[in-house]
N, C-alpha and C. Protein backbone atom coordinates (compact mmCIF):
# COMPACT_ATOMS: atom_id res chain seq x y z
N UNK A 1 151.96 174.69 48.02
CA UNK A 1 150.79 174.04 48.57
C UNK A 1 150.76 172.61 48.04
N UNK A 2 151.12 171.55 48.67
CA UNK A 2 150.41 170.18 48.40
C UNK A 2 149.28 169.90 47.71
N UNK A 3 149.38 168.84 46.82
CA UNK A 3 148.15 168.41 46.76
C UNK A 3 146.71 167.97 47.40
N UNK A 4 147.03 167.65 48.77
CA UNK A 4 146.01 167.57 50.07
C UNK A 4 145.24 168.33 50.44
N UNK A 5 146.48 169.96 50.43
CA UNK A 5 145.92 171.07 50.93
C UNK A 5 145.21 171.84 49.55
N UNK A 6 145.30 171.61 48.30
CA UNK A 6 144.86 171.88 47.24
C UNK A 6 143.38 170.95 46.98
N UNK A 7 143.56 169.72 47.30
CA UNK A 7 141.70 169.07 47.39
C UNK A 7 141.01 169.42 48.76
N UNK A 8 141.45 169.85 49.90
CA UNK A 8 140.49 169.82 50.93
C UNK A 8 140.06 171.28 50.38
N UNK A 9 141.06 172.27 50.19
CA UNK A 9 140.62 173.37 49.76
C UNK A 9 139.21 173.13 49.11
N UNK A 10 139.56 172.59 48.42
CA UNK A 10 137.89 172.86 47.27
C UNK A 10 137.05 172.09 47.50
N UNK A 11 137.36 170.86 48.62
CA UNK A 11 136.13 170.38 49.06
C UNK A 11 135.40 170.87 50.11
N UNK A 12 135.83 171.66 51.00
CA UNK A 12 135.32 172.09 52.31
C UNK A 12 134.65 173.60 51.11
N UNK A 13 134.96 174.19 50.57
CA UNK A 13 133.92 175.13 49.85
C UNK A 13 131.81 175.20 49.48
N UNK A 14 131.98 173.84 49.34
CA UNK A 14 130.38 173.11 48.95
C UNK A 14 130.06 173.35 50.78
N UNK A 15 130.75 172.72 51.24
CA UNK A 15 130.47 173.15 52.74
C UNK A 15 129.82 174.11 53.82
N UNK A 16 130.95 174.90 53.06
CA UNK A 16 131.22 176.57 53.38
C UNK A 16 129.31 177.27 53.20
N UNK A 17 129.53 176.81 51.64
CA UNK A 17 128.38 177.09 51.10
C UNK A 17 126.85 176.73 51.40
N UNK A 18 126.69 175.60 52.03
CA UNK A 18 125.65 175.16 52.94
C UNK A 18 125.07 175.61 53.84
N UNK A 19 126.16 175.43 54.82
CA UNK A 19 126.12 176.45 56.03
C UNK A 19 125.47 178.12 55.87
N UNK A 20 126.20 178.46 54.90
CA UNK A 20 125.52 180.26 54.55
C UNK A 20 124.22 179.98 54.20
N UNK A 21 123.71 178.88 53.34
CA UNK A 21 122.74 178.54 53.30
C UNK A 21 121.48 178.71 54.24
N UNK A 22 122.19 177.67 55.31
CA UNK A 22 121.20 177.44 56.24
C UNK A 22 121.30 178.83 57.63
N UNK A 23 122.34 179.13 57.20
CA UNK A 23 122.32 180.28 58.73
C UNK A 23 121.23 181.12 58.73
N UNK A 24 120.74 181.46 57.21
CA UNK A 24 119.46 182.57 57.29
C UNK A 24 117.96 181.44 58.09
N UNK A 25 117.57 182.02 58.54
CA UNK A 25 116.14 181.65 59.02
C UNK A 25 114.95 181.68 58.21
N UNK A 26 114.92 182.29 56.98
CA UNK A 26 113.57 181.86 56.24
C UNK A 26 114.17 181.09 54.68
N UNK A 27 115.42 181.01 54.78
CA UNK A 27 115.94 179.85 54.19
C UNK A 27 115.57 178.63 54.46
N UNK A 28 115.70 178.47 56.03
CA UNK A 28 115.70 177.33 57.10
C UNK A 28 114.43 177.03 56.82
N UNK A 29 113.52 177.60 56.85
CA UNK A 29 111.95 177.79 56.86
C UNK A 29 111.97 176.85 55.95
N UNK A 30 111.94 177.60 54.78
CA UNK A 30 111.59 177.32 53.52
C UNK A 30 111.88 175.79 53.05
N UNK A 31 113.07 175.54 53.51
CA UNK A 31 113.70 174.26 53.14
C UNK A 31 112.96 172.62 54.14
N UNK A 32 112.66 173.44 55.70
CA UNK A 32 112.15 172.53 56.35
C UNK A 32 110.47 172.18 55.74
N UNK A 33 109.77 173.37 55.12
CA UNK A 33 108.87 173.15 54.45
C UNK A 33 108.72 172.25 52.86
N UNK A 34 109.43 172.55 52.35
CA UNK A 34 109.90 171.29 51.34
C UNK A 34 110.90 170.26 51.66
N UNK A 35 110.82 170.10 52.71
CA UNK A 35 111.58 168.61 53.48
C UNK A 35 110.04 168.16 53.40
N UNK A 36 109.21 168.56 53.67
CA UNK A 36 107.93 168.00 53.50
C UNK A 36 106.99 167.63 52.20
N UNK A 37 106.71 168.18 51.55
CA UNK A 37 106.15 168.38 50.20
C UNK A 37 106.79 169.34 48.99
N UNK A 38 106.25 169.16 48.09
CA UNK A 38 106.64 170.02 47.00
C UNK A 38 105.92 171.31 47.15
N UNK A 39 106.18 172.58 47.19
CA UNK A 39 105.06 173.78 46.92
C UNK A 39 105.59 174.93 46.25
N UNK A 40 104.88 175.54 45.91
CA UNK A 40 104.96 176.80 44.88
C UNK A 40 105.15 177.84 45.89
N UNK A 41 105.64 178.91 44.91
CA UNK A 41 106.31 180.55 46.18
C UNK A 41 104.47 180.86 47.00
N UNK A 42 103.38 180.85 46.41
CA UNK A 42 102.38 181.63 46.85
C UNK A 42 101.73 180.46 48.04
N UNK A 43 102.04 179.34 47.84
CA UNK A 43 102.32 178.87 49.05
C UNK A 43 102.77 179.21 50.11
N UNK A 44 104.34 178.85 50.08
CA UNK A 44 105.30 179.06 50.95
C UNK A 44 105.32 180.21 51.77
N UNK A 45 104.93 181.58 50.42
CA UNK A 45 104.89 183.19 50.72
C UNK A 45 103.78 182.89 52.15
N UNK A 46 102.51 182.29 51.95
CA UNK A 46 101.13 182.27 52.56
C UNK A 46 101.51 181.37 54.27
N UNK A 47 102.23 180.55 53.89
CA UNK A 47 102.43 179.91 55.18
C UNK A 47 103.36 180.70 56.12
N UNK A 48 104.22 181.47 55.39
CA UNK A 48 105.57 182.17 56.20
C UNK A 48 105.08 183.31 56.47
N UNK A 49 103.94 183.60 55.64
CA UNK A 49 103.21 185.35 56.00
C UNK A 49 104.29 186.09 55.52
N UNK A 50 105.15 186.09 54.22
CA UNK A 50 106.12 186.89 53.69
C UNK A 50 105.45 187.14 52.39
N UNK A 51 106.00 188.51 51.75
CA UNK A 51 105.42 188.43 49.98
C UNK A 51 106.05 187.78 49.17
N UNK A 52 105.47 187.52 48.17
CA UNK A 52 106.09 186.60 47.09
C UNK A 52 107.45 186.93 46.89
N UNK A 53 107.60 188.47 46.29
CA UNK A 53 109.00 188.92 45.89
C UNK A 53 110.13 188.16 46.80
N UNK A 54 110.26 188.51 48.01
CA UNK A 54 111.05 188.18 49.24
C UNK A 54 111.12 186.26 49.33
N UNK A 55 109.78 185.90 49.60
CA UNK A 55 110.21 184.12 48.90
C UNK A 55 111.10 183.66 47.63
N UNK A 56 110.85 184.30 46.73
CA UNK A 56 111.69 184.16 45.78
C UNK A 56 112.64 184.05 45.75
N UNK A 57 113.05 185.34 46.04
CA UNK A 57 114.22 186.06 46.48
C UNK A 57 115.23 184.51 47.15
N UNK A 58 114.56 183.88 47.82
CA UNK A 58 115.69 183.30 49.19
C UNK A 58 115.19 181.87 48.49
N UNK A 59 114.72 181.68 47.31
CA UNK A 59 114.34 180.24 46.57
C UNK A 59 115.33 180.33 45.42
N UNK A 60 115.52 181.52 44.95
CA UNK A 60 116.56 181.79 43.96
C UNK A 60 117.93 181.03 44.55
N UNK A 61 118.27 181.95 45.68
CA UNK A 61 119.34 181.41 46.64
C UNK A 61 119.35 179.64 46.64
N UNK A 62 118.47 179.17 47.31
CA UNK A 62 118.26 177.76 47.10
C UNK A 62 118.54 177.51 45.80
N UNK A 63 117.83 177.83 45.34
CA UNK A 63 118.57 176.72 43.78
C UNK A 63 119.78 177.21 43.22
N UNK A 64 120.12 178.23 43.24
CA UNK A 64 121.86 178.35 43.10
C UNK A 64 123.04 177.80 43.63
N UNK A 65 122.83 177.15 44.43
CA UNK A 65 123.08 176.47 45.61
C UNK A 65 122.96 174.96 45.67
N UNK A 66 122.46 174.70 44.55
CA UNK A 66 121.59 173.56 44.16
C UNK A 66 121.01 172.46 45.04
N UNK A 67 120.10 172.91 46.08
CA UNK A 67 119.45 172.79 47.07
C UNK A 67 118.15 171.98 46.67
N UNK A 68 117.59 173.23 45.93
CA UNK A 68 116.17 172.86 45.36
C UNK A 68 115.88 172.75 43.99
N UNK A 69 115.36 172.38 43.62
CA UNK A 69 114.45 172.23 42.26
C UNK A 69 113.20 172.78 41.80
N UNK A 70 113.13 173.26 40.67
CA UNK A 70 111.70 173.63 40.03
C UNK A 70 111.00 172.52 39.04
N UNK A 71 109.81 171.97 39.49
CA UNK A 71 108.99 171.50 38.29
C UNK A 71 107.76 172.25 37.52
N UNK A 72 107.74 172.55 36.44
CA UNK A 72 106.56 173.19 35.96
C UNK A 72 105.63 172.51 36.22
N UNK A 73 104.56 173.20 36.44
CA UNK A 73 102.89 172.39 36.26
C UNK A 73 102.18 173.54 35.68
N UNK A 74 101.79 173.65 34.52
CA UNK A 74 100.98 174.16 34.18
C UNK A 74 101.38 175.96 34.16
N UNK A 75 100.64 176.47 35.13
CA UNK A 75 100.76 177.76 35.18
C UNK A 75 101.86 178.27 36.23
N UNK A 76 102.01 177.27 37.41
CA UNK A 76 102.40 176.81 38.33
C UNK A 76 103.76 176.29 38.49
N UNK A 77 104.67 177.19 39.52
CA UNK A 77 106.26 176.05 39.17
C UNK A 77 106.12 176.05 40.96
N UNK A 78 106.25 174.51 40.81
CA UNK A 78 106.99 173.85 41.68
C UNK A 78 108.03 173.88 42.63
N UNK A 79 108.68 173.79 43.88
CA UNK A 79 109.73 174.00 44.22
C UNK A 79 110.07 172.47 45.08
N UNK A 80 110.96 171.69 45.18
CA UNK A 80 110.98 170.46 46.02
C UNK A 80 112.65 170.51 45.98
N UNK A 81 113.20 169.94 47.03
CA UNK A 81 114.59 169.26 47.72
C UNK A 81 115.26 169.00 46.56
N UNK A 82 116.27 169.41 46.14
CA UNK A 82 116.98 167.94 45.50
C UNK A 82 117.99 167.30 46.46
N UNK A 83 117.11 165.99 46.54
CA UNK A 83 117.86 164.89 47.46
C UNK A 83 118.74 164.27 46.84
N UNK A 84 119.55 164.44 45.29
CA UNK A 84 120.41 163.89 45.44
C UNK A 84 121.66 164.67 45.18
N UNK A 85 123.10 164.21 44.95
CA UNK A 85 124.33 164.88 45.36
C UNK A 85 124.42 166.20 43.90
N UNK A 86 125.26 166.71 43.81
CA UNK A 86 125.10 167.55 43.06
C UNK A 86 126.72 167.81 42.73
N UNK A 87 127.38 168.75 41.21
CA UNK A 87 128.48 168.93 41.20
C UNK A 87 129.37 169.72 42.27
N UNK A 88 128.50 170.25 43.10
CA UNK A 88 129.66 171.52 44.23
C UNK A 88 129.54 170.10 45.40
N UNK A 89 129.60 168.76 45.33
CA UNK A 89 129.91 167.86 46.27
C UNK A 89 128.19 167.24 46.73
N UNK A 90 128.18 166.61 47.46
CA UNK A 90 127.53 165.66 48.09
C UNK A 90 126.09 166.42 49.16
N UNK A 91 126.51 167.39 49.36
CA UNK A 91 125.76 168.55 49.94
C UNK A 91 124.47 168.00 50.40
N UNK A 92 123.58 167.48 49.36
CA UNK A 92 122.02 167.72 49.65
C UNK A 92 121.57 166.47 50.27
N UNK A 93 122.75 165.28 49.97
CA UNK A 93 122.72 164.40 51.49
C UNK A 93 122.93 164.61 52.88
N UNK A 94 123.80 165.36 52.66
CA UNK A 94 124.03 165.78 54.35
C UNK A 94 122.83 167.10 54.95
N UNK A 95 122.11 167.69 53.78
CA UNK A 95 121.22 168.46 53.99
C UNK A 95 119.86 167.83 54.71
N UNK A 96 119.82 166.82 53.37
CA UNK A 96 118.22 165.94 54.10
C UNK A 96 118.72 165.25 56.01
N UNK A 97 119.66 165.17 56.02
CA UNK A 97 120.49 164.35 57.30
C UNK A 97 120.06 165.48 58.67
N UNK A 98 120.44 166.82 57.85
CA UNK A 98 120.26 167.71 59.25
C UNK A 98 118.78 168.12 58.79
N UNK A 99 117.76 168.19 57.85
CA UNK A 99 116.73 168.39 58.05
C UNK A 99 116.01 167.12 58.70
N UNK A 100 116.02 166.13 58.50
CA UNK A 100 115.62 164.87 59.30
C UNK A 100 115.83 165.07 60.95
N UNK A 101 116.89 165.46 61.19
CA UNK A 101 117.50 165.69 62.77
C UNK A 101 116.36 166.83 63.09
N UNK A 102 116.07 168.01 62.51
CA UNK A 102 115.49 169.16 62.67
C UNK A 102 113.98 168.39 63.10
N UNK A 103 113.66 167.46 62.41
CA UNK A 103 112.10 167.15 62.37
C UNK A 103 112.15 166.29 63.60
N UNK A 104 112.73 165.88 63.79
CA UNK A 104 112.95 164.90 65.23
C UNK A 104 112.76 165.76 66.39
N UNK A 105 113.49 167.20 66.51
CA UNK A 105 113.34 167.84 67.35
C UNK A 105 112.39 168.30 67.23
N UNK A 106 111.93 168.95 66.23
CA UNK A 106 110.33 169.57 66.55
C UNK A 106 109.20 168.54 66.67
N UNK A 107 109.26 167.09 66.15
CA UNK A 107 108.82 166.31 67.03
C UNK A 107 108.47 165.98 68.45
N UNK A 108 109.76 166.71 68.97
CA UNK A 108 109.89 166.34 70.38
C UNK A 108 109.66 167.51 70.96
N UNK A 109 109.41 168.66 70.42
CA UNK A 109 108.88 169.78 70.81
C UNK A 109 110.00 171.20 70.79
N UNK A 110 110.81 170.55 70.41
CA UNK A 110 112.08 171.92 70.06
C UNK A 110 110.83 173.12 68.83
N UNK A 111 111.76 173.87 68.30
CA UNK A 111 111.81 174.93 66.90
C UNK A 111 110.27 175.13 66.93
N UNK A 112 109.61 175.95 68.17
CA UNK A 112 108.05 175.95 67.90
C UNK A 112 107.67 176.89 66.50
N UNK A 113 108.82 178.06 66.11
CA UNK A 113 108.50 178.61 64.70
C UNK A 113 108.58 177.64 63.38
N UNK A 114 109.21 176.94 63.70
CA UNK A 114 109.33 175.95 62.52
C UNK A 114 108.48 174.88 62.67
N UNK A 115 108.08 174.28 64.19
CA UNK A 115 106.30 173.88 64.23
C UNK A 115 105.40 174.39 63.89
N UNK A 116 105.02 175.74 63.88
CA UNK A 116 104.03 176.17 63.36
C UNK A 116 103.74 176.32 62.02
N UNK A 117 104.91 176.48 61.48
CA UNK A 117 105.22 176.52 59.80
C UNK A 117 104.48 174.79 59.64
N UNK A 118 104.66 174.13 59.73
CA UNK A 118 104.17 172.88 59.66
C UNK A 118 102.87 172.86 59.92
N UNK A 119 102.82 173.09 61.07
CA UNK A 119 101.11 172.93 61.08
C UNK A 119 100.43 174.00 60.35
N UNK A 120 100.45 175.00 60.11
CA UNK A 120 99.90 175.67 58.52
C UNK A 120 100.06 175.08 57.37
N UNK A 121 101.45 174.65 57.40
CA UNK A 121 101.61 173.43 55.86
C UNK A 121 99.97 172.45 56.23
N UNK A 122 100.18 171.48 56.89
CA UNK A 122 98.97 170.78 57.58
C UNK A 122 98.07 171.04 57.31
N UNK A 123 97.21 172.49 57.52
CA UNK A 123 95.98 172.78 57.98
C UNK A 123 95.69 173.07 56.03
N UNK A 124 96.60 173.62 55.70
CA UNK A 124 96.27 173.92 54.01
C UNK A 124 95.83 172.74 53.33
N UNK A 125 96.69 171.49 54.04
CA UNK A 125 96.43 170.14 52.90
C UNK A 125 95.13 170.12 53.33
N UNK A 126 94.94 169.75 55.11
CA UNK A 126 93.52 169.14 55.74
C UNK A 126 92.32 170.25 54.05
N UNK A 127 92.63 171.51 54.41
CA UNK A 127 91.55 172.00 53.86
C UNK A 127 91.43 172.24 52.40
N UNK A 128 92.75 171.68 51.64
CA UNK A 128 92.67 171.66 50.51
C UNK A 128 92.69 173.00 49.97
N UNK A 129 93.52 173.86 50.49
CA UNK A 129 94.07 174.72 50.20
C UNK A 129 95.34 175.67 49.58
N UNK A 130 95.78 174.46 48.90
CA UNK A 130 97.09 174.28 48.04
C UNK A 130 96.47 174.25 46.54
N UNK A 131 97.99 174.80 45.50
CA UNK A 131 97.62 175.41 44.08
C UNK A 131 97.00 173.86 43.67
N UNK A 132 96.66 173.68 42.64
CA UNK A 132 96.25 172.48 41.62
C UNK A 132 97.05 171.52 41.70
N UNK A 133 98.03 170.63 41.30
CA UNK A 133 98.74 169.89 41.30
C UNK A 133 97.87 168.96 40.13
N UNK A 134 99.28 168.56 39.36
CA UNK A 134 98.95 167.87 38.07
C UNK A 134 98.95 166.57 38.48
N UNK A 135 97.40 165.31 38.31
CA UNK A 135 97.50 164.05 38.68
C UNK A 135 97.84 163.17 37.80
């Protein structure tokens, strides 16, 4: 095996890995929802109408993946994007790239499940219905 075929090898892997990522649908969810803000599982759980356990579950995934991030607050952990590159390659740029594309379309009226996820994100801020957040 060449050396060529020995680096594409291990670069197309971070790839590989994305993709499995995103093929699940409350992955997709989840991630297009923190393309937006930062939020906690009893959030996320509340907007997706899933239980906590099962959010977790597919946030774990995300950050193994090194997708997302946790910040503590208090009693409270955090979950937000990491927008920048990471050691398994460059990944979470090309992530924000196709979540940006995603928001364009549901802009334009594509992904009405992943519109609606939004407008519940929405209706929680309008009513101030999100955990504490440390100012």
């Amino acid at each position: 095996m060449s050396e060529m075929e020995v680096k594409d090898t291990f670069e197309v892997e971070p790839l590989v890995d994305l993709f499995k990522v995103l093929a699940d649908s409350t992955r997709l969810r989840i991630l297009m929802l923190l393309y937006q803000r930062e939020l906690c599982v009893c959030e996320i759980s509340d907007i997706l109408a899933f239980s906590q356990p099962k959010v977790s579950r597919h946030i774990a995934r995300l950050r193994s993946s090194g997708l997302v991030k946790v910040s503590p607050h208090a009693q409270w952990y955090f979950y937000h994007l990491n927008r920048g590159g990471f050691s398994k390659g460059e990944n979470n740029v090309m992530l924000t790239d196709i979540l940006q594309n995603i928001q364009h379309a549901m802009d334009a009226g594509y992904y009405q499940e992943l519109r609606a996820d939004l407008d519940k994100l929405r209706e929680k801020e309008r009513t101030n219905d999100l955990c504490p957040r440390e100012e």
